[in-house]
Protein backbone atom coordinates (compact mmCIF):
# COMPACT_ATOMS: atom_id res chain seq x y z
CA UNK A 1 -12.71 6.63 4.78
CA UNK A 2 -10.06 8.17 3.12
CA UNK A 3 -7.32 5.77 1.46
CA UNK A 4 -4.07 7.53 2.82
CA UNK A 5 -1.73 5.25 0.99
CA UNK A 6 -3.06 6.48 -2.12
CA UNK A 7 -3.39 10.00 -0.76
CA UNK A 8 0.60 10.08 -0.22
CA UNK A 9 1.22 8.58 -3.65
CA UNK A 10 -1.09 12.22 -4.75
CA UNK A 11 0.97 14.42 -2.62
CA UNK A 12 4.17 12.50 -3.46
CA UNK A 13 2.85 13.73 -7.95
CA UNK A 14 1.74 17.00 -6.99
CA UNK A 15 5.00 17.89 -5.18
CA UNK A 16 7.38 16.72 -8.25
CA UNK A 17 4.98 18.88 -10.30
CA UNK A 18 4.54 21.54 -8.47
CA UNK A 19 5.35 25.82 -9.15
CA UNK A 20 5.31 28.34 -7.09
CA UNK A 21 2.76 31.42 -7.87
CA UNK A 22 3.22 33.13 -4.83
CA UNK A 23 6.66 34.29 -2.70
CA UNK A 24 7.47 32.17 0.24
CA UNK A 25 11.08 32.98 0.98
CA UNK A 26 10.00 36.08 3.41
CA UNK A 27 7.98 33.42 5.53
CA UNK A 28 10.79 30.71 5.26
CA UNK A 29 13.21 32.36 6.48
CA UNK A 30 11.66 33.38 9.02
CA UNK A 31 10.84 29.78 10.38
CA UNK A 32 14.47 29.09 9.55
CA UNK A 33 15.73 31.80 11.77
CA UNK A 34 17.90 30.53 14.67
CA UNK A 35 15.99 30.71 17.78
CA UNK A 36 12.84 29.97 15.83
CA UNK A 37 14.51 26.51 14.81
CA UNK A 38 16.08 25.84 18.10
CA UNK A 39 12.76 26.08 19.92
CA UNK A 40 11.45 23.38 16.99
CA UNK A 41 13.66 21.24 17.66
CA UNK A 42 13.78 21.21 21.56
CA UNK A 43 9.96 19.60 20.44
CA UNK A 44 11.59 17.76 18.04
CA UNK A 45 13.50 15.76 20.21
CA UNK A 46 11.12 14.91 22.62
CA UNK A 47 8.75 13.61 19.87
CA UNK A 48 10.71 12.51 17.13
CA UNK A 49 8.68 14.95 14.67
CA UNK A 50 10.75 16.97 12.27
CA UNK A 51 11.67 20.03 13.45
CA UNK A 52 10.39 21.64 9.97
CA UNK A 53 7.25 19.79 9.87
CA UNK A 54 6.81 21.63 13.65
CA UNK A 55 7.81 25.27 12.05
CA UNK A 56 5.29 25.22 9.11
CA UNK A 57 2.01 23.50 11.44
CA UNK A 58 2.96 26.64 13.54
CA UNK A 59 3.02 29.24 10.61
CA UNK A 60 -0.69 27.56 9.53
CA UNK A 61 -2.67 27.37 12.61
CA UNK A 62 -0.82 30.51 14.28
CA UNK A 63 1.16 32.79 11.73
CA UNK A 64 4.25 31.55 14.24
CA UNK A 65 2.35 33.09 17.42
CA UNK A 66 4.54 31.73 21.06
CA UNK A 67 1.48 32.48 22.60
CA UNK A 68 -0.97 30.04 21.22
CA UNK A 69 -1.22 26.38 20.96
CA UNK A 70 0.16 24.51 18.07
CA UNK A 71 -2.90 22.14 18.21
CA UNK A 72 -5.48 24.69 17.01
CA UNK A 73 -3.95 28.14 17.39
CA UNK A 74 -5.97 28.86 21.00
CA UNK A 75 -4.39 31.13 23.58
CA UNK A 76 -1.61 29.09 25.15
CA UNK A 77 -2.79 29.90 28.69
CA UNK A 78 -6.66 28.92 27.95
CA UNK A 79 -8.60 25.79 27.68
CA UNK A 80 -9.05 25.08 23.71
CA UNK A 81 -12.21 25.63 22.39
CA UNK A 82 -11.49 24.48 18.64
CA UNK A 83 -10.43 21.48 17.38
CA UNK A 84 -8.52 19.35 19.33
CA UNK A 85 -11.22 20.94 21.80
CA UNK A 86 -9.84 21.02 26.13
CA UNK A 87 -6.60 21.57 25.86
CA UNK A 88 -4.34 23.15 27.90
CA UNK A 89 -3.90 25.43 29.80
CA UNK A 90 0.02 25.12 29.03
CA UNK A 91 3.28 27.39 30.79
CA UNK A 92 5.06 27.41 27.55
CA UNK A 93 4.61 26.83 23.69
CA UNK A 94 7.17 23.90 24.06
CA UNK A 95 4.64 22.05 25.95
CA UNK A 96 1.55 22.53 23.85
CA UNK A 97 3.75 21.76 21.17
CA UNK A 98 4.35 18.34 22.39
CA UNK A 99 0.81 17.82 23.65
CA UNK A 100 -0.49 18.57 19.84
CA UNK A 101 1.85 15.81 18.61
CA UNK A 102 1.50 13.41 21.10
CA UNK A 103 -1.75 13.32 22.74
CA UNK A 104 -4.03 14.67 19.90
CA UNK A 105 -5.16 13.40 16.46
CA UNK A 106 -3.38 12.26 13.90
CA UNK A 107 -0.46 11.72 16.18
CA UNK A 108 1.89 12.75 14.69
CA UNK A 109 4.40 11.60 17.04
CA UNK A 110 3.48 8.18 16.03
CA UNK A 111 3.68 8.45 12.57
CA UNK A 112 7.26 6.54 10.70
CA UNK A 113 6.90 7.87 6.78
CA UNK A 114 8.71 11.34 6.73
CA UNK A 115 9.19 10.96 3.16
CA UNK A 116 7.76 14.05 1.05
CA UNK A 117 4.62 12.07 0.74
CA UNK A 118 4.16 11.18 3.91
CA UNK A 119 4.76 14.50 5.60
CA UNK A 120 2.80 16.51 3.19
CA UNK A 121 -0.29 13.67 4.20
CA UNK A 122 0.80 13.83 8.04
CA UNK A 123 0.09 18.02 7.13
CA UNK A 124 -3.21 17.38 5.34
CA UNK A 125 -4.26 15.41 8.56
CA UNK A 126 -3.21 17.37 11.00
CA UNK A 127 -5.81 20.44 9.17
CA UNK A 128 -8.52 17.51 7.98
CA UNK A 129 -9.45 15.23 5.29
CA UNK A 130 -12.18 16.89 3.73
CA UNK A 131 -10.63 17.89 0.53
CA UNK A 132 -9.19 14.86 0.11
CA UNK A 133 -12.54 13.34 0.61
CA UNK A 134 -13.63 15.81 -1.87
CA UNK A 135 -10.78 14.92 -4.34
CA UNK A 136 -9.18 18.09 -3.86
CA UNK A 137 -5.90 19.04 -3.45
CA UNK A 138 -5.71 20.80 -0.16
CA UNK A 139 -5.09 24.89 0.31
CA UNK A 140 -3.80 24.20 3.87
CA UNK A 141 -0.70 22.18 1.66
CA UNK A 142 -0.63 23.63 -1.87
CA UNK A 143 -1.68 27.07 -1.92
CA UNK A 144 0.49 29.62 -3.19
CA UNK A 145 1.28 26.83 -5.89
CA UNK A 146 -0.32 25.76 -9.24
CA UNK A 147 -1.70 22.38 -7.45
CA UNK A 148 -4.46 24.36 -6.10
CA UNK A 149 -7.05 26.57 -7.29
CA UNK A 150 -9.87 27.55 -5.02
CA UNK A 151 -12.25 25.78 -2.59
CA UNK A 152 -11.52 26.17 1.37
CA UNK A 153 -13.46 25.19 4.68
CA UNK A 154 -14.07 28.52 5.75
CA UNK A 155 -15.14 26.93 9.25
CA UNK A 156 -16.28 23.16 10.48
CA UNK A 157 -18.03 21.51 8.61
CA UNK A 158 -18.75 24.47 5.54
CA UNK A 159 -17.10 24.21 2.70
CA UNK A 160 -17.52 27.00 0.03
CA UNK A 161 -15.94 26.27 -3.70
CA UNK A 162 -15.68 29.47 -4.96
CA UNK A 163 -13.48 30.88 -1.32
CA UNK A 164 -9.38 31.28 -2.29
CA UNK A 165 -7.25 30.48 0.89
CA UNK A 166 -4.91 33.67 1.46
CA UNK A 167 -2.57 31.88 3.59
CA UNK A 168 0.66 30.04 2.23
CA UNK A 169 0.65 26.52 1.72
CA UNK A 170 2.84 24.01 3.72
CA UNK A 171 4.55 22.52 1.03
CA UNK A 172 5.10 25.80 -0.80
CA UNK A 173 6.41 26.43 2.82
CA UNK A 174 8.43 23.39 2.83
CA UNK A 175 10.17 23.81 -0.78
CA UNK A 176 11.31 27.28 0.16
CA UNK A 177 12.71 26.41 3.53
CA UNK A 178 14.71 23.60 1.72
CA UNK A 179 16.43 26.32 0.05
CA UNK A 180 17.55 27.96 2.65
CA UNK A 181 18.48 25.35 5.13
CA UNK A 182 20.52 22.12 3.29
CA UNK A 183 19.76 19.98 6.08
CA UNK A 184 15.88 20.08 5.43
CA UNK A 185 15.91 16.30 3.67
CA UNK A 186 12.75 13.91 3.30
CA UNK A 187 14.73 10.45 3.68
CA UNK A 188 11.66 8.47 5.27
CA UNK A 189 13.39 7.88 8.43
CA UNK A 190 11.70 8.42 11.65
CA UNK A 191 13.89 10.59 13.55
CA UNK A 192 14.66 8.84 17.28
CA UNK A 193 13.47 11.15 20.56
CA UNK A 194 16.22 11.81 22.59
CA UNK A 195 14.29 10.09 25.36
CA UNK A 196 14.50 7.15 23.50
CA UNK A 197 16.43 4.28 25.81
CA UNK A 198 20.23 3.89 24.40
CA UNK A 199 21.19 0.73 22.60
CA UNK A 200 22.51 -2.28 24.56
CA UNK A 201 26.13 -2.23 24.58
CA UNK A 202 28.20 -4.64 21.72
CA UNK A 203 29.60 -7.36 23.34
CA UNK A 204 33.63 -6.92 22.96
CA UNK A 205 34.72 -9.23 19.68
CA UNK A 206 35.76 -12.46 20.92
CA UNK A 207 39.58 -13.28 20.82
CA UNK A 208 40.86 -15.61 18.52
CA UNK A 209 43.05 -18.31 20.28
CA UNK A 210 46.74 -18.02 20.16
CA UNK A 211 49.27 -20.26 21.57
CA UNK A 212 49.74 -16.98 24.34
CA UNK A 213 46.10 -17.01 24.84
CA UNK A 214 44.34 -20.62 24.06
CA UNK A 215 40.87 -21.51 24.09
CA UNK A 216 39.47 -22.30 27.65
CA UNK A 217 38.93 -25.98 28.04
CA UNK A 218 41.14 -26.56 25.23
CA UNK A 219 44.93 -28.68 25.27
CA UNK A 220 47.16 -25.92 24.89
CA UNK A 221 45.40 -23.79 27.98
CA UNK A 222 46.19 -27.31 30.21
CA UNK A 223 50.12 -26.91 29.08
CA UNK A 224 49.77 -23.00 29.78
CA UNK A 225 48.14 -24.09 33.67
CA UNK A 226 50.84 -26.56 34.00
CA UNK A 227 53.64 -23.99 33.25
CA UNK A 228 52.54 -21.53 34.88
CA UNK A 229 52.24 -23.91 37.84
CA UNK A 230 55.35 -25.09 37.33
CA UNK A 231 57.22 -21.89 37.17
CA UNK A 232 55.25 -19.96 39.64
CA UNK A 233 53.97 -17.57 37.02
CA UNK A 234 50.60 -15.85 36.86
């Protein structure tokens, strides 16, 4: 089993380390673009999953396809047939989205570290563990960067040494998205759903007692009873 405290602690080194040997900004931007990032974060809110963390799993398992599911890449309006395997059909991307994250291995929605470390190890289980079990830094998070070198599962199960993944990396991905977009931050807070109950209300601070306004029970609010009796004030 593979130690994922130790495996965020790798992610966390490689990403300090890490240089770019490929261009990313073309892709970035366009998982930055407006409506791109809205639709990311409609799923965002409803799972608590960082919008950006949504935009690059979609640029990996579907080169940003609306039509497919986020879970494996599989026509939105079919039944899966790769891993996670029966999902779906689903009306719109937005709700395979949210099935992916919520319903299906590793849960993302579940997950509370969204530190650099822990999202780059959310991203390595969300493609599989093998090259971690392997001792390899993963292509599906560090290619297009100097962390990684060859090696790829070129389907379930096979794994072939000497194969180069051609697609971009997700934290490649990540770094040049940060560049564009300043509010792309890895603070380790889980961001709250919007579906999330609201927070009891504050009680209203407590008054301190005046002679106007004494405490109940106390002398002073027996004078205040017997004026006011007195006087016919209320």
């Amino acid at each position: 089993m593979t130690d994922l405290v130790a495996l965020t602690v790798a992610n966390t080194a490689r990403w300090t380390k890490a240089k770019l040997t490929r261009s990313f900004s073309g892709m970035a931007k366009r998982l930055i673009d407006p409506k791109a990032k809205a639709r990311y974060q409609t799923v965002s809110f409803k799972t608590g999953v960082p919008w950006f963390f949504i935009a690059v799993a979609h640029e990996r398992e579907a080169s940003q396809n609306w039509n497919t599911q986020l879970g494996q890449g599989d026509p939105l309006g079919s039944v899966s047939v790769h891993v996670p395997k029966g999902r779906g059909p689903f009306k719109t991307w937005e709700d395979g989205a949210y099935d992916a994250l919520v319903n299906c291995a590793p849960f993302a929605a579940r997950n509370h570290d969204w530190s650099i470390g822990g999202t780059l190890t959310m991203l390595e289980q969300y493609n599989g563990l093998g090259y971690a079990a392997r001792g390899r830094p993963s292509p599906y998070i560090w290619s297009g960067t100097d962390q990684y070198v060859s090696g790829k599962y070129v389907r379930d199960g096979v794994y072939d040494a000497s194969v180069v993944d051609q697609q971009l990396g997700c934290a490649g991905l990540l770094a040049a998205m940060m560049q564009l977009d300043p509010t792309i931050t890895f603070s380790g807070a889980k961001i709250i759903p919007a579906t999330q109950p609201p927070a009891p209300p504050r009680r209203p601070p407590s008054v301190t007692p005046s002679i106007r306004d004494p405490a109940k029970g106390s002398l002073g609010a027996f004078f205040v009873d017997l004026f006011k009796s007195l006087f016919g004030k209320k």
